[in-house]
N, C-alpha and C. Protein backbone atom coordinates (compact mmCIF):
# COMPACT_ATOMS: atom_id res chain seq x y z
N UNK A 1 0.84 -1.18 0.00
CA UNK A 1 0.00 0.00 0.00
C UNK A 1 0.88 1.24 0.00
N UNK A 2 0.59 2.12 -1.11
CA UNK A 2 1.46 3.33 -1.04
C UNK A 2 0.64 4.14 -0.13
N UNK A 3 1.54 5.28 0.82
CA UNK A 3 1.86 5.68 1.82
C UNK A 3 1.39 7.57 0.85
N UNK A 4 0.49 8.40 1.55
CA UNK A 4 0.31 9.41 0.42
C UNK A 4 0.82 10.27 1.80
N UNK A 5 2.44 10.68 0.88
CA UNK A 5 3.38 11.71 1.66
C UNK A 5 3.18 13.08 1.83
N UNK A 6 2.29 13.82 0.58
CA UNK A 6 1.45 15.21 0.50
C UNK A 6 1.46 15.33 2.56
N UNK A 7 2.28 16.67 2.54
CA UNK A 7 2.16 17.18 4.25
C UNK A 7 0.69 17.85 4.46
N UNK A 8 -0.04 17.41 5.06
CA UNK A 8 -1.02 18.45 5.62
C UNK A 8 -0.83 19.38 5.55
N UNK A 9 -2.15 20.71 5.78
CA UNK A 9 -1.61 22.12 5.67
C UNK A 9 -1.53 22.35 7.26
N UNK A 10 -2.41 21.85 7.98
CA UNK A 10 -2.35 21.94 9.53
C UNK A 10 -1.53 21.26 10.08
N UNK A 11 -0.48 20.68 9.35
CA UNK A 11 0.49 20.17 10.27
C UNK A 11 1.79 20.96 10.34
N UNK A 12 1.90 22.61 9.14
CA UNK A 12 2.58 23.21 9.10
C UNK A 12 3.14 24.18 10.23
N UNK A 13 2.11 24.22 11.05
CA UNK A 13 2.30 25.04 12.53
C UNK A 13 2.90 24.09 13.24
N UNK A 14 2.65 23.14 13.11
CA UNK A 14 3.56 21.64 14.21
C UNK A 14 4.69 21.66 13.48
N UNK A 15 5.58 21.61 12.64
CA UNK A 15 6.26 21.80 11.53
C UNK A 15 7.45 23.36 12.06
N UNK A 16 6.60 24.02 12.13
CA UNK A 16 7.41 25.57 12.66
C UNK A 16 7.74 25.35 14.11
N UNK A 17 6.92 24.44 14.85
CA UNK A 17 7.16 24.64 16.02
C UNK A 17 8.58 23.79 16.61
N UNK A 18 7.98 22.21 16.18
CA UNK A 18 8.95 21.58 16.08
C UNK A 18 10.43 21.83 15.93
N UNK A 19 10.89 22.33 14.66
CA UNK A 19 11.91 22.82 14.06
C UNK A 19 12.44 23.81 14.91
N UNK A 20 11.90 24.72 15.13
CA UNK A 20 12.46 25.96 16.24
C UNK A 20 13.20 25.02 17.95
N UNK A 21 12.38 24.49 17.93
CA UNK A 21 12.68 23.33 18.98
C UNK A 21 13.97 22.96 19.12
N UNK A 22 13.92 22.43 17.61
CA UNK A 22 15.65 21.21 17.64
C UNK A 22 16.23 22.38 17.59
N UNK A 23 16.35 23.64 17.05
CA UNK A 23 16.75 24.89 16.86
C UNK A 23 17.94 25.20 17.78
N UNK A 24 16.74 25.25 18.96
CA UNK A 24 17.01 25.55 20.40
C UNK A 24 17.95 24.60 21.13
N UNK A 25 17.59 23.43 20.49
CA UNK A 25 18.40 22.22 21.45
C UNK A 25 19.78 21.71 20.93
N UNK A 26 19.88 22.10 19.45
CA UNK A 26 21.37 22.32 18.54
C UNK A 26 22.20 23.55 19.25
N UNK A 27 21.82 24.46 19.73
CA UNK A 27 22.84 25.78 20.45
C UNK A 27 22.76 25.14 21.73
N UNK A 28 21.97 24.49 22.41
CA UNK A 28 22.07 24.47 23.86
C UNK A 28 22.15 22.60 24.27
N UNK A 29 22.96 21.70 23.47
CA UNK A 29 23.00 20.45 23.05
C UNK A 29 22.22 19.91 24.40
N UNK A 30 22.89 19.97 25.58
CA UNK A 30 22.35 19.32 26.83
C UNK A 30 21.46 19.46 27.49
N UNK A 31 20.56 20.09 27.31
CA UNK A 31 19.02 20.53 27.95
C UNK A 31 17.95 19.50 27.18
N UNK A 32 16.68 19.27 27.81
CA UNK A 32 16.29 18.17 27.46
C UNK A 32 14.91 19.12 26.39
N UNK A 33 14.33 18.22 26.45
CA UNK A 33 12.91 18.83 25.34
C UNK A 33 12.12 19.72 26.35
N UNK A 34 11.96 19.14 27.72
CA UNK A 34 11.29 20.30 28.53
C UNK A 34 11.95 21.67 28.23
N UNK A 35 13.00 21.45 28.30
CA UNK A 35 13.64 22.84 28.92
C UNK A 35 13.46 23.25 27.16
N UNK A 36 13.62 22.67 26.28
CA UNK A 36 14.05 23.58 25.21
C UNK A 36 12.81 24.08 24.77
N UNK A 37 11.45 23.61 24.91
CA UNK A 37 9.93 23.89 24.74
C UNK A 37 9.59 25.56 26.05
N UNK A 38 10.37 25.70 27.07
CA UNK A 38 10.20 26.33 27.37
C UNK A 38 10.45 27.87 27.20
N UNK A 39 12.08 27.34 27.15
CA UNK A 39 13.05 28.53 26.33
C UNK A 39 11.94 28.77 25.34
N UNK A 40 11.63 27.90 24.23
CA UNK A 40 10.84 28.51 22.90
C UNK A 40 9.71 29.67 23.02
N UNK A 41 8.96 29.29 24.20
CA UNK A 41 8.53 30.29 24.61
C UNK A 41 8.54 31.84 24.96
N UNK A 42 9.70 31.87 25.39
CA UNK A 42 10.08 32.95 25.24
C UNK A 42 10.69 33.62 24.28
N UNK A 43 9.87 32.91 22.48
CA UNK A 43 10.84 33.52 21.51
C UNK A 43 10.07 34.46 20.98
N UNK A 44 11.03 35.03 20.03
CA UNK A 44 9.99 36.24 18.90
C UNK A 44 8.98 35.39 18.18
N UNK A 45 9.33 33.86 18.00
CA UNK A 45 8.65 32.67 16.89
C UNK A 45 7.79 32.61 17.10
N UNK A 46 7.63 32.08 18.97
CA UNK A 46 6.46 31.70 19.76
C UNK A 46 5.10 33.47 19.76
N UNK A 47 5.83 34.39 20.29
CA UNK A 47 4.90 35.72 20.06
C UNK A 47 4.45 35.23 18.77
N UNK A 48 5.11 35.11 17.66
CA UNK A 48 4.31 35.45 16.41
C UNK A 48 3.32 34.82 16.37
N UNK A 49 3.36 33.04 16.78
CA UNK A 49 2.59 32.49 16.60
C UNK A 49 0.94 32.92 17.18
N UNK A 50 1.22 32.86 18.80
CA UNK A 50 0.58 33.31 20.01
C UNK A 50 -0.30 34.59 19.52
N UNK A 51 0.43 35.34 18.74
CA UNK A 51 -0.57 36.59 18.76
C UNK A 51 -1.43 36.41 17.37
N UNK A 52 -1.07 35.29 16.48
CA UNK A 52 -2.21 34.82 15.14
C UNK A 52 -0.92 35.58 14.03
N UNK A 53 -0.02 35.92 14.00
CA UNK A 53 0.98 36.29 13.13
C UNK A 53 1.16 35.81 12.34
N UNK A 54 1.15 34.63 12.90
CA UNK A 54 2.08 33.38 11.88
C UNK A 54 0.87 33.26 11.09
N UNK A 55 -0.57 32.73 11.38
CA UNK A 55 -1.22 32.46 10.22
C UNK A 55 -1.83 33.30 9.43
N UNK A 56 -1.36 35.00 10.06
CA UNK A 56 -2.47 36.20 8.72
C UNK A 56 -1.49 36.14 8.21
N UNK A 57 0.49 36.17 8.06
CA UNK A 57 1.32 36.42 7.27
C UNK A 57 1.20 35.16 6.01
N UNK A 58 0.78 33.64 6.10
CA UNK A 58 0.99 32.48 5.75
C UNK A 58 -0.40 32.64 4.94
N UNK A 59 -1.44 33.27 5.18
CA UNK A 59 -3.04 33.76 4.81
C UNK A 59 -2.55 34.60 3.71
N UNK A 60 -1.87 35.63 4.03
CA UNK A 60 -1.57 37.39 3.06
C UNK A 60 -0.80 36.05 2.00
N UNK A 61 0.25 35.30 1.91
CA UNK A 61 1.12 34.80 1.44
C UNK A 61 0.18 34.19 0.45
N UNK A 62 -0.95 33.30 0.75
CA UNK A 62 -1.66 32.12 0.21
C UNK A 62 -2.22 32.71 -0.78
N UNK A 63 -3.12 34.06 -0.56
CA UNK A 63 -3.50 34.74 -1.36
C UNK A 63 -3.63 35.58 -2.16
N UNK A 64 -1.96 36.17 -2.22
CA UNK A 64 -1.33 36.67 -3.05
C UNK A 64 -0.81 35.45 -3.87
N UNK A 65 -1.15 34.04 -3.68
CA UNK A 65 -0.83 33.39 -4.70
C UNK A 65 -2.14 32.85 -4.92
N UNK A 66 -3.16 33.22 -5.13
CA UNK A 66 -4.74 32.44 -5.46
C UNK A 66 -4.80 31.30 -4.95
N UNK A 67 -3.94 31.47 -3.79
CA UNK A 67 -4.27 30.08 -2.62
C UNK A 67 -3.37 28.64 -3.67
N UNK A 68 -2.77 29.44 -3.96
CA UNK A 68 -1.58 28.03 -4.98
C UNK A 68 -0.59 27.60 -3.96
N UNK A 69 -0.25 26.31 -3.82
CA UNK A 69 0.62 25.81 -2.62
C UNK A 69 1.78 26.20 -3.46
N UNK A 70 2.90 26.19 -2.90
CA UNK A 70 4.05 26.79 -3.49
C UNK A 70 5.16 25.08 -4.06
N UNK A 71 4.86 24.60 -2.71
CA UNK A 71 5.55 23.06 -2.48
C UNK A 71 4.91 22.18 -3.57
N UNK A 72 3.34 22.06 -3.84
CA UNK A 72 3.21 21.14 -4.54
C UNK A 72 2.21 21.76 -5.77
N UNK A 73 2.11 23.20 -6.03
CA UNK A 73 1.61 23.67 -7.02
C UNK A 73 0.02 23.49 -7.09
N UNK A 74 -0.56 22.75 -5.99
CA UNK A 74 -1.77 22.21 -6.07
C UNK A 74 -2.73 23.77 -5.68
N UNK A 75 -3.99 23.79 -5.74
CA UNK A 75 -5.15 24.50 -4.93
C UNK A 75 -5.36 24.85 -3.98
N UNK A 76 -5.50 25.39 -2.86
CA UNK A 76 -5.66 24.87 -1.67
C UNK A 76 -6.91 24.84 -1.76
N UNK A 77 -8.12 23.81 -1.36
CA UNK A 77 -9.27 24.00 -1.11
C UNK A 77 -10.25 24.97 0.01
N UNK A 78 -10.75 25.53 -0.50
CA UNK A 78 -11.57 26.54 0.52
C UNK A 78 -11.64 26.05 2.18
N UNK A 79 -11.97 24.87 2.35
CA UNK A 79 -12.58 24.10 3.30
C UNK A 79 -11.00 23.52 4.28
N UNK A 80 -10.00 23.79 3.46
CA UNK A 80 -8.64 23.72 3.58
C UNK A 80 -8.26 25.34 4.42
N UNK A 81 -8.66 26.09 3.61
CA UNK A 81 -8.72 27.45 4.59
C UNK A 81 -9.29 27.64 5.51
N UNK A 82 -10.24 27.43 5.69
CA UNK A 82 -11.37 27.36 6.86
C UNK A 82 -11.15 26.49 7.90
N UNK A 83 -10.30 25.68 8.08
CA UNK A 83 -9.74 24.82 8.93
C UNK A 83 -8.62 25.50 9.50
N UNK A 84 -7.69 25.86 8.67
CA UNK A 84 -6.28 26.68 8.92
C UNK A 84 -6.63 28.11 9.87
N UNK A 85 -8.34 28.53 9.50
CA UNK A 85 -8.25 29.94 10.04
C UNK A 85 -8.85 29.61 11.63
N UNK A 86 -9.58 27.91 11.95
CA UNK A 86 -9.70 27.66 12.99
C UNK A 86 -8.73 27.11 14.15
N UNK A 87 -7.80 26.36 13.32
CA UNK A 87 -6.31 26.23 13.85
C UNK A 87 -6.12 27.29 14.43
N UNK A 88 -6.09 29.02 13.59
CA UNK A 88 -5.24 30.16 14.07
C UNK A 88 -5.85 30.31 15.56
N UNK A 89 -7.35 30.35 15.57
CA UNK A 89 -8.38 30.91 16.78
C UNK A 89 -7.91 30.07 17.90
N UNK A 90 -8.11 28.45 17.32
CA UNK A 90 -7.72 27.63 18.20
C UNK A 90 -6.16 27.95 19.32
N UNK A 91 -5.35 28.00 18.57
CA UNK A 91 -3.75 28.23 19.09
C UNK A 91 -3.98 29.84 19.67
N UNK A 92 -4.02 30.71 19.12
CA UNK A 92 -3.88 32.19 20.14
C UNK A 92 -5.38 31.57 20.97
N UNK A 93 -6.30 31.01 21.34
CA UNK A 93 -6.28 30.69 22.44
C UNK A 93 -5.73 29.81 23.24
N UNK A 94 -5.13 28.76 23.37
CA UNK A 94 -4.74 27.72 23.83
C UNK A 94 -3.28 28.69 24.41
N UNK A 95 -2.32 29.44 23.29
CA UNK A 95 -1.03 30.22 23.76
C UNK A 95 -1.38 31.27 24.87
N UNK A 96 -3.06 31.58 25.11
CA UNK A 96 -3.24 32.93 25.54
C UNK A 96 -2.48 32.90 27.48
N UNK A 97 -2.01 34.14 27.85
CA UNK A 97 -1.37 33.51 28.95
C UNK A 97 -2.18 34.99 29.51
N UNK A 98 -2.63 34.84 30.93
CA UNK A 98 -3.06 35.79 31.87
C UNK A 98 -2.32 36.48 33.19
N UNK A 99 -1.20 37.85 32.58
CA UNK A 99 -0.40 37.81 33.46
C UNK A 99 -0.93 38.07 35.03
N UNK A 100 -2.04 37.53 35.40
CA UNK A 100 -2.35 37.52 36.83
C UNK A 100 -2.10 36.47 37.23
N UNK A 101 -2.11 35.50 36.86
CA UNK A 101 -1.69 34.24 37.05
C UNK A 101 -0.07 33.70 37.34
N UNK A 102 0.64 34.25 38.33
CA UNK A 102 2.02 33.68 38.44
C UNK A 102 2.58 33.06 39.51
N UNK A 103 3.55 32.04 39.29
CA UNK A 103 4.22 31.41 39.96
C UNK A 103 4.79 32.75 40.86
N UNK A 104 5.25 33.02 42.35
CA UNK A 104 6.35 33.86 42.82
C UNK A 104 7.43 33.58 42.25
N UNK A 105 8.13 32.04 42.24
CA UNK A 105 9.52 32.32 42.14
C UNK A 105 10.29 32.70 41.12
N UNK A 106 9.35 32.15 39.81
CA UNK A 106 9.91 32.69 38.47
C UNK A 106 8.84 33.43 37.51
N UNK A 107 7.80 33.97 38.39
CA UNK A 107 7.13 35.13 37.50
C UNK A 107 6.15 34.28 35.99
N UNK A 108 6.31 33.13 35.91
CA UNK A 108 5.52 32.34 35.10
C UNK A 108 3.92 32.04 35.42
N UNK A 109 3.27 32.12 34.45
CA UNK A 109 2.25 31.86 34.69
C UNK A 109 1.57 30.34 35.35
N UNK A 110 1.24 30.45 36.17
CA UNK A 110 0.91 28.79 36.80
C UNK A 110 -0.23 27.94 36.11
N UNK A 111 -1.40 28.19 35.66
CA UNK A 111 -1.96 27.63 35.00
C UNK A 111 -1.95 27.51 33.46
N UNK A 112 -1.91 29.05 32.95
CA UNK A 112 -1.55 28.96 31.58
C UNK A 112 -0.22 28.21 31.00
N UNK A 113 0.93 28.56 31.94
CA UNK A 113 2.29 28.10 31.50
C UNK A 113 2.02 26.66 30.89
N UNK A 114 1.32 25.76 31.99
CA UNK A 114 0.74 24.42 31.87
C UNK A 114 -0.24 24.36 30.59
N UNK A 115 -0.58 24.91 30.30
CA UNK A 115 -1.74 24.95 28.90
C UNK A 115 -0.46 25.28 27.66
N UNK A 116 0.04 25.84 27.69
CA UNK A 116 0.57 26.70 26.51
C UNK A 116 1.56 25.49 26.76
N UNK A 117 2.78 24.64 27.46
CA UNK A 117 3.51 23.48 27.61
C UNK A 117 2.36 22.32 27.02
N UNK A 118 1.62 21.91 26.95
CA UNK A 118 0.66 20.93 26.78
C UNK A 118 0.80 20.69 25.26
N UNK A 119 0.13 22.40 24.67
CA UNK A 119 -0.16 22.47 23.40
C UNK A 119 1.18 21.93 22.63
N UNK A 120 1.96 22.93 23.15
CA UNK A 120 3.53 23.01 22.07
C UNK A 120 3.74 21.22 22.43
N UNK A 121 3.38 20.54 23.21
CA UNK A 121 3.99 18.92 23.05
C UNK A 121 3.47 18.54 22.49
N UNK A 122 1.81 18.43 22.42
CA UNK A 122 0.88 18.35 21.07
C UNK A 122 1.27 18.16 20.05
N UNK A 123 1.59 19.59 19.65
CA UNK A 123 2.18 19.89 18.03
C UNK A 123 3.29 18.88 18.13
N UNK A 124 4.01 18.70 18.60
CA UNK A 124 5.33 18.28 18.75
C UNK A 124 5.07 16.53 18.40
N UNK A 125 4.38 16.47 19.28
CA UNK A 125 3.58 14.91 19.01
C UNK A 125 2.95 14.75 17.96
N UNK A 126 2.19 15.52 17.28
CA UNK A 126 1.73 15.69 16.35
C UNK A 126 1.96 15.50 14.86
N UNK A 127 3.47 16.35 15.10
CA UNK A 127 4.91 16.27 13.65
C UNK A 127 5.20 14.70 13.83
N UNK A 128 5.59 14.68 14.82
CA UNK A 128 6.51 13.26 14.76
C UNK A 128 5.55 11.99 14.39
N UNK A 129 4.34 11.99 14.93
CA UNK A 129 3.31 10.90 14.35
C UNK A 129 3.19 11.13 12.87
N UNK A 130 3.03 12.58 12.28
CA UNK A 130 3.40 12.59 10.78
C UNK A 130 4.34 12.23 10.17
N UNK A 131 5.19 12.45 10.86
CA UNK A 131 6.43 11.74 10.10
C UNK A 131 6.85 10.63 9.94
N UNK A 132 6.27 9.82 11.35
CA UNK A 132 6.37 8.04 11.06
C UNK A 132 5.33 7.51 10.16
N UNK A 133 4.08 8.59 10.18
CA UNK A 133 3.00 7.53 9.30
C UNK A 133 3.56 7.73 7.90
N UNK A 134 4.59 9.04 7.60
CA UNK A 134 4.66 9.17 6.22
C UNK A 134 5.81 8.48 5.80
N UNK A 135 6.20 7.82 6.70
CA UNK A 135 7.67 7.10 6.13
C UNK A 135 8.85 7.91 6.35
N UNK A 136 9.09 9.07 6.89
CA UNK A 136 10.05 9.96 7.09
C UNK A 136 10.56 10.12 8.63
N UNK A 137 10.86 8.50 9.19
CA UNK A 137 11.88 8.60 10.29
C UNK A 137 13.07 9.74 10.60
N UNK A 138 13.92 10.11 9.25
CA UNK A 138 14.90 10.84 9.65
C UNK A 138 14.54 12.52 10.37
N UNK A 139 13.53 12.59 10.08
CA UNK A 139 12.86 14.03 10.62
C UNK A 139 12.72 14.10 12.28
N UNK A 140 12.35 13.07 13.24
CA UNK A 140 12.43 12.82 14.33
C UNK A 140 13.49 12.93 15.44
N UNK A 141 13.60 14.35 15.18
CA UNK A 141 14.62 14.66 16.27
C UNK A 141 14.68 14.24 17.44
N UNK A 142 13.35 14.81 18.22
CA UNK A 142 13.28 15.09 19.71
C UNK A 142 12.26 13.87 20.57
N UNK A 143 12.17 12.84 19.37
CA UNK A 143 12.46 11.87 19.95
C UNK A 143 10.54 11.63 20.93
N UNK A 144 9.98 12.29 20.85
CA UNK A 144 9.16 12.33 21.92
C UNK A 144 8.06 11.23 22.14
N UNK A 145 7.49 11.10 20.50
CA UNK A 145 6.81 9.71 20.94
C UNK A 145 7.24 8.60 20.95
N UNK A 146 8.79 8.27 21.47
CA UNK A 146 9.45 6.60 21.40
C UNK A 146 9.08 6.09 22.70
């Protein structure tokens, strides 16, 4: 049975996230996936995402090309957008953090921190299950669902 490798379009945010990840854990080799998911957090990547950045710039992008994928030249289907723009709602809420909410000792949010850590393993879990169902072991950096 052939294996249909075409990447999702919603798996492209798991995809950005991921990657920034190993990013993080290539400059800082010895820190584990916790720590490097956290650091990420505190990036310009993570804001972009968090505040819906990432998907009006990837939106402006799509449709300055009549919604033409760039990677595989295909369409994107409407219903393909409409999913992507619930992804966006979905994630800036799930990232949303309430700075009333903090730990004393390190100023982190105590409940959200835990929500917004959840999601990013998600995604994270997410890539890597894509990548084994698609046949693309070597992509599996961080190791998370072994």
């Amino acid at each position: 049975m052939k294996v249909n490798q075409d990447k999702p379009y919603v798996i492209y945010l798991a995809e950005f996230i991921y990657n920034n990840i190993i990013n993080i854990k290539k400059k800082n080799i010895k820190i584990s996936n916790i720590d490097a998911m956290e650091r990420f957090i505190g990036t310009d990547e993570f804001k972009n995402i968090s505040s819906g950045n990432f998907h009006d710039t990837w939106f402006k992008d799509l449709e300055s090309n009549q919604f033409i994928d760039k990677e595989s030249g295909k369409k994107i289907p409407l219903e393909t957008i409409k999913l992507l723009k619930i992804q966006k709602d979905a994630t800036i809420k799930q990232l949303k953090q309430d700075p009333k909410l903090y730990y004393a000792k390190n100023s982190f949010p105590l409940k959200d921190m835990q929500n917004v850590f959840d999601f990013l393993w998600r995604m994270c879990e997410s890539y890597e299950l894509w990548c084994k169902e698609s046949g693309k072991p070597e992509l599996l950096s961080l190791k998370i669902i072994d």
